[in-house]
N, C-alpha and C. Protein backbone atom coordinates (compact mmCIF):
# COMPACT_ATOMS: atom_id res chain seq x y z
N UNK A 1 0.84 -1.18 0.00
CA UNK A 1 0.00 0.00 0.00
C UNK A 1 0.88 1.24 0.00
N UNK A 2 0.44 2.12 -0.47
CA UNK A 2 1.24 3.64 -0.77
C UNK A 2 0.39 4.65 0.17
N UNK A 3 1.73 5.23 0.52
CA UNK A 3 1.24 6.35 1.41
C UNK A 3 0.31 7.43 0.35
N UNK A 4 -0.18 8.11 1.15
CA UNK A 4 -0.90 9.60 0.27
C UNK A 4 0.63 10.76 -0.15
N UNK A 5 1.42 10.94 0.52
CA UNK A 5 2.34 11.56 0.15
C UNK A 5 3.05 11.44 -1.08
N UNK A 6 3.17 9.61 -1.47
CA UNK A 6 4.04 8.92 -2.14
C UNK A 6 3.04 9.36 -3.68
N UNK A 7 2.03 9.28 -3.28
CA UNK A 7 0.65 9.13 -4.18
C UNK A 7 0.61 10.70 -5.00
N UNK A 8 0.93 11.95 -4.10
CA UNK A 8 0.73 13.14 -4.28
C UNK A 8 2.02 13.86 -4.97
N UNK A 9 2.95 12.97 -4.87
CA UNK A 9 4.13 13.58 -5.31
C UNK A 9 4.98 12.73 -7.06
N UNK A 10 3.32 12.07 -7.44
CA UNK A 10 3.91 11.63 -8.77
C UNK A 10 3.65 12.85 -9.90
N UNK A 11 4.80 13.05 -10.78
CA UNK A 11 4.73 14.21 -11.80
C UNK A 11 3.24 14.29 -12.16
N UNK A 12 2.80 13.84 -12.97
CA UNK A 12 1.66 14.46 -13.94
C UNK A 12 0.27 13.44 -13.99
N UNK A 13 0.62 12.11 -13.11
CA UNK A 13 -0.90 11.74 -12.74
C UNK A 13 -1.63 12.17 -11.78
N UNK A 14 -1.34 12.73 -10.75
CA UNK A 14 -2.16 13.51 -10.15
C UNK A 14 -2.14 14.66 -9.27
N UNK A 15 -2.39 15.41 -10.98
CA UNK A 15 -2.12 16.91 -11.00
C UNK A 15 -3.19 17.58 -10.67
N UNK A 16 -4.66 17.34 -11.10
CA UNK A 16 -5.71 17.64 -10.82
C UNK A 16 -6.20 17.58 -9.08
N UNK A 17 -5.65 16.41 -8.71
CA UNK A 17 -6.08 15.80 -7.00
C UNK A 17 -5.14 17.31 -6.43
N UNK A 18 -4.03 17.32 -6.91
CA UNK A 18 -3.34 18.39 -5.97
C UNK A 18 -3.50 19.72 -5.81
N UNK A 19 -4.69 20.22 -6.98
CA UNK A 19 -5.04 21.16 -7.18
C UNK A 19 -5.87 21.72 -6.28
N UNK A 20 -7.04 20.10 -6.53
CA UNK A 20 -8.25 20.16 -5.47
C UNK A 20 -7.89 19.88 -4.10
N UNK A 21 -6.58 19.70 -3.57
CA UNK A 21 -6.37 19.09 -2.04
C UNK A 21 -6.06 21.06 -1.63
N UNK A 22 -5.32 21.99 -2.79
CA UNK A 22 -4.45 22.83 -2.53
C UNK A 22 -5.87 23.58 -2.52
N UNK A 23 -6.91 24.06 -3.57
CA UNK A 23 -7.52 24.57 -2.96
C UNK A 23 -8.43 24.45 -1.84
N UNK A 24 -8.45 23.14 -1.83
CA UNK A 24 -9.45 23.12 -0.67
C UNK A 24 -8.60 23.61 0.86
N UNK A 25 -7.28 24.02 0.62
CA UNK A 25 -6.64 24.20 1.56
C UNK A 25 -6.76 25.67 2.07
N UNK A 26 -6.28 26.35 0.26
CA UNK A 26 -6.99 28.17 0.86
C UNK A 26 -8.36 28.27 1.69
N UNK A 27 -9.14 27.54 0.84
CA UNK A 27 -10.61 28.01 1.56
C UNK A 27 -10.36 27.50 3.04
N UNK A 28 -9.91 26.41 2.92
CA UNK A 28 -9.61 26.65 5.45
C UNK A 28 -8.72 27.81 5.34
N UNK A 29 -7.94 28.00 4.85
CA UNK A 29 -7.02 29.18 5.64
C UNK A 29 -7.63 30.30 5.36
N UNK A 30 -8.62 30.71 4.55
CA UNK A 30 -9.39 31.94 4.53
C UNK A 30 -10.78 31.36 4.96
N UNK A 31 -11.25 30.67 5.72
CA UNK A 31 -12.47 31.18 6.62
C UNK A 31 -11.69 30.54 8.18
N UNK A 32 -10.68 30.68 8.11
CA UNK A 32 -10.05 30.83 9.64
C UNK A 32 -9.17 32.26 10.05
N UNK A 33 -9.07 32.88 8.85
CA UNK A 33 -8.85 34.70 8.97
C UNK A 33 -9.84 35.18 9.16
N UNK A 34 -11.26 34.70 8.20
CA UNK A 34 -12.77 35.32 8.56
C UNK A 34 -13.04 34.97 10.38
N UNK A 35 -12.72 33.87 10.71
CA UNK A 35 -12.98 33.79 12.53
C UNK A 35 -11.90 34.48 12.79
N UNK A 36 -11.17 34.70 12.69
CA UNK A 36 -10.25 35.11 13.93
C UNK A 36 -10.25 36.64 13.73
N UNK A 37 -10.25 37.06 12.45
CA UNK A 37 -10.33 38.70 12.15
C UNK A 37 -11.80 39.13 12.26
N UNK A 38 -13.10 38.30 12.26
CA UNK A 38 -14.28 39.13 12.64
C UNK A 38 -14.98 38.55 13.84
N UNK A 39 -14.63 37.75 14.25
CA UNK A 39 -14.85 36.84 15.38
C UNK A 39 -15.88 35.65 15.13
N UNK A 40 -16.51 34.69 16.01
CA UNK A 40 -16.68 33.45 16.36
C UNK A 40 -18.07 33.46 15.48
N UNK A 41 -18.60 34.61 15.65
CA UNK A 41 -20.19 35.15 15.43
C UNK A 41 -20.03 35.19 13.32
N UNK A 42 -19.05 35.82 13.14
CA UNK A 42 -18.77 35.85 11.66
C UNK A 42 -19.34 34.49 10.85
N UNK A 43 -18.59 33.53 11.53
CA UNK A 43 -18.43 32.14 10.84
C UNK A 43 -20.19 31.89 10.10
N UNK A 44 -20.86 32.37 10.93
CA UNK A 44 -22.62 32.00 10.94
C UNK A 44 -23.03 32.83 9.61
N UNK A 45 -22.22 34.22 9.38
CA UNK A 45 -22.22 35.34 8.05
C UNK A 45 -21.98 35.27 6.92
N UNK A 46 -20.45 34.66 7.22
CA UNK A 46 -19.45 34.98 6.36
C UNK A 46 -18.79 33.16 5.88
N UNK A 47 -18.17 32.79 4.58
CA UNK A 47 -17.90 31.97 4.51
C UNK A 47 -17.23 31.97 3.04
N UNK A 48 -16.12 31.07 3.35
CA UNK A 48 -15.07 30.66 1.98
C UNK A 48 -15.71 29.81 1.15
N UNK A 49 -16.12 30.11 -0.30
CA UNK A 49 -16.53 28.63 -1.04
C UNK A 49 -15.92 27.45 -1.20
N UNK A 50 -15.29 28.57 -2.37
CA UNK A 50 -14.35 27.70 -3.42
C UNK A 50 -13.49 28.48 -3.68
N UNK A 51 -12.12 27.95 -4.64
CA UNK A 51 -11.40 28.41 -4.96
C UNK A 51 -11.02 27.89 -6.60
N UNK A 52 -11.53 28.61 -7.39
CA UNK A 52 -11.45 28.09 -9.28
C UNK A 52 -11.05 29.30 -9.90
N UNK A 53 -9.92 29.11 -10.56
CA UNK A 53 -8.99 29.40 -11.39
C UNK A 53 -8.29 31.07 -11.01
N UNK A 54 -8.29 30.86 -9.68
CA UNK A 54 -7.39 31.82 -9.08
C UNK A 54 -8.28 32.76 -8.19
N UNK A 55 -9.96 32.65 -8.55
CA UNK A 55 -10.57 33.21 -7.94
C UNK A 55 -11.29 32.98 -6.59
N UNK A 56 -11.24 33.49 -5.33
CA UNK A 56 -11.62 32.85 -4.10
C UNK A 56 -13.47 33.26 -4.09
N UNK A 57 -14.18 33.02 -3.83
CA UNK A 57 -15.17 32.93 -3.74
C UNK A 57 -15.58 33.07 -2.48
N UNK A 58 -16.51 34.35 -1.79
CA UNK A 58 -16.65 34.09 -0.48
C UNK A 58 -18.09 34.68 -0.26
N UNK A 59 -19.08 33.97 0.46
CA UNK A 59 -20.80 34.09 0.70
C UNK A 59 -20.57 34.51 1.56
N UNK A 60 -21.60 35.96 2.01
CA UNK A 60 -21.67 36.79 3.15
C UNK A 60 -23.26 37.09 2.82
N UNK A 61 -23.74 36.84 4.35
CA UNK A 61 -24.79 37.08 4.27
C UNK A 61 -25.42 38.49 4.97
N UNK A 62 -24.29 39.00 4.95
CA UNK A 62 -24.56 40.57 5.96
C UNK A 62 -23.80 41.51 4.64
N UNK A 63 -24.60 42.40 4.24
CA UNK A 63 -23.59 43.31 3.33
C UNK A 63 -22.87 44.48 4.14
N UNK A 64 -23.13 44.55 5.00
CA UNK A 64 -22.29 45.63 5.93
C UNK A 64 -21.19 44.98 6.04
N UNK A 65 -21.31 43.37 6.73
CA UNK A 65 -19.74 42.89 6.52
C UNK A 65 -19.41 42.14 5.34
N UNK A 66 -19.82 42.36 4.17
CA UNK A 66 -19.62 42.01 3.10
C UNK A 66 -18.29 43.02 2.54
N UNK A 67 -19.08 44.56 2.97
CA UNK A 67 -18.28 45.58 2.77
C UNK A 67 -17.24 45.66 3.65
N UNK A 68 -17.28 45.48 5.07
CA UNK A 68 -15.59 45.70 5.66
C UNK A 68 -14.68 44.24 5.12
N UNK A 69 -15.53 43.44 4.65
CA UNK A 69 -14.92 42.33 4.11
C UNK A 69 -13.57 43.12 3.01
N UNK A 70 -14.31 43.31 1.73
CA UNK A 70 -13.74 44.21 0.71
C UNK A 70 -12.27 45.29 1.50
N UNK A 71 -12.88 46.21 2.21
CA UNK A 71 -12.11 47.06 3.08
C UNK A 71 -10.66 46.05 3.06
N UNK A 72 -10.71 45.08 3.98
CA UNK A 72 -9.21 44.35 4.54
C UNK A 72 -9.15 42.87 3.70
N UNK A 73 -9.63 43.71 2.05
CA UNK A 73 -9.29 42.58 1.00
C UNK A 73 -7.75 42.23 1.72
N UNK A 74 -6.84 43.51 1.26
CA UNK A 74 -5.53 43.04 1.40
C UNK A 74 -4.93 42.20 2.42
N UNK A 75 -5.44 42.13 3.57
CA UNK A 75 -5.28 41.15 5.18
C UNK A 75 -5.57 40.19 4.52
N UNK A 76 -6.31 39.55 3.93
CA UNK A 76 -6.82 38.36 3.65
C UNK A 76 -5.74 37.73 2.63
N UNK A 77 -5.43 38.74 1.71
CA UNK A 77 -4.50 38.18 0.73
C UNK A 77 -3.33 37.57 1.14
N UNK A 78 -2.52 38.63 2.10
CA UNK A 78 -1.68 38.39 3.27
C UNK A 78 -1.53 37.04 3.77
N UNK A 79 -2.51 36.93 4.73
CA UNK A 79 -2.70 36.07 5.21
C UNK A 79 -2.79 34.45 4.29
N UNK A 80 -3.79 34.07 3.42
CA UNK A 80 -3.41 33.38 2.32
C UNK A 80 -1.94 33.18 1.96
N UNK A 81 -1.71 34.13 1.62
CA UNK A 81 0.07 34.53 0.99
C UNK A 81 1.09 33.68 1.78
N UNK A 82 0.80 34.13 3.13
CA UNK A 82 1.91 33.65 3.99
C UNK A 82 1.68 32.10 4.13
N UNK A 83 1.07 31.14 3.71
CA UNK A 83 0.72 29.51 3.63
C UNK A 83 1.06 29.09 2.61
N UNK A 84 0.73 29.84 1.44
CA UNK A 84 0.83 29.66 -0.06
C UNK A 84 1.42 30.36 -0.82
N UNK A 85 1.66 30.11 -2.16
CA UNK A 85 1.92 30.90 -2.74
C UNK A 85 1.54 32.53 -2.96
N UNK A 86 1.99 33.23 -3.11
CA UNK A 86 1.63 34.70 -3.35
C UNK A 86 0.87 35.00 -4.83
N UNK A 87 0.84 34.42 -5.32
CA UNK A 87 -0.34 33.79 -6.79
C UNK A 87 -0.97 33.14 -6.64
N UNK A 88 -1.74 32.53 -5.63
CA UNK A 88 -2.89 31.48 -5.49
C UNK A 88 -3.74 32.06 -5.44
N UNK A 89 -4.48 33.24 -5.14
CA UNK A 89 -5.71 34.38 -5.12
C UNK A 89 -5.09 35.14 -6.27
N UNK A 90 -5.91 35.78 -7.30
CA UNK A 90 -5.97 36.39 -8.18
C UNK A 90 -6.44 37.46 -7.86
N UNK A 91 -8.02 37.36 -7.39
CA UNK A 91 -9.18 38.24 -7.24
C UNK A 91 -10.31 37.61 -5.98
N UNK A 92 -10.81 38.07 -5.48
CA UNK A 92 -12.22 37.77 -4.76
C UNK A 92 -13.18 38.30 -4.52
N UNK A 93 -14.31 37.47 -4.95
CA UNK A 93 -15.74 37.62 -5.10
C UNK A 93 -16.38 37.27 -3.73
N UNK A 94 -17.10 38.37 -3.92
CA UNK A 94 -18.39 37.81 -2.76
C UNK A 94 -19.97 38.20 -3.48
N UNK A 95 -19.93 37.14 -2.53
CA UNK A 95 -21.63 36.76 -2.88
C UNK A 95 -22.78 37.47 -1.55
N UNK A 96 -23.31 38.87 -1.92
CA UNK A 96 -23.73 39.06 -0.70
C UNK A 96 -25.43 39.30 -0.82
């Protein structure tokens, strides 16, 4: 049996899986900036989708914090940034 590591680190068969493991990785690390930068209460508001073709995707159901959302785009990018690459967010959308 093969580890997942052994599995994740073959060239070009599975390029797609690493895509989907990597984004599914931004979206935790950006709705764990949404808790910790708007607090505990946010999480119930605010939320990371997805992440497709550079674009992060994020549902807010309050447009007031939809808008300070926008405000500390750049914190978020940051934050992202410092886990990942500094090119893994392109742009982000919200859905409010």
């Amino acid at each position: 049996m093969q580890t997942l590591g052994s599995l994740l680190n073959r060239p070009n068969q599975n390029r797609p899986l690493l895509k989907q493991v990597r984004a599914a990785m931004v979206v935790e690390a950006a709705n764990e900036f949404i808790s910790k930068t708007y607090g505990q209460g946010a999480e119930n508001q605010a939320r990371a989708l997805y992440l497709k073709n550079g674009i992060l995707t994020i549902a807010c159901l309050s447009s007031v914090l939809a808008q300070e959302m926008r405000l500390r785009e750049k914190e978020l990018l940051r934050a992202v940034s410092a886990k990942f690459s500094p090119d893994t967010i392109k742009k982000v959308r919200y859905l409010a």
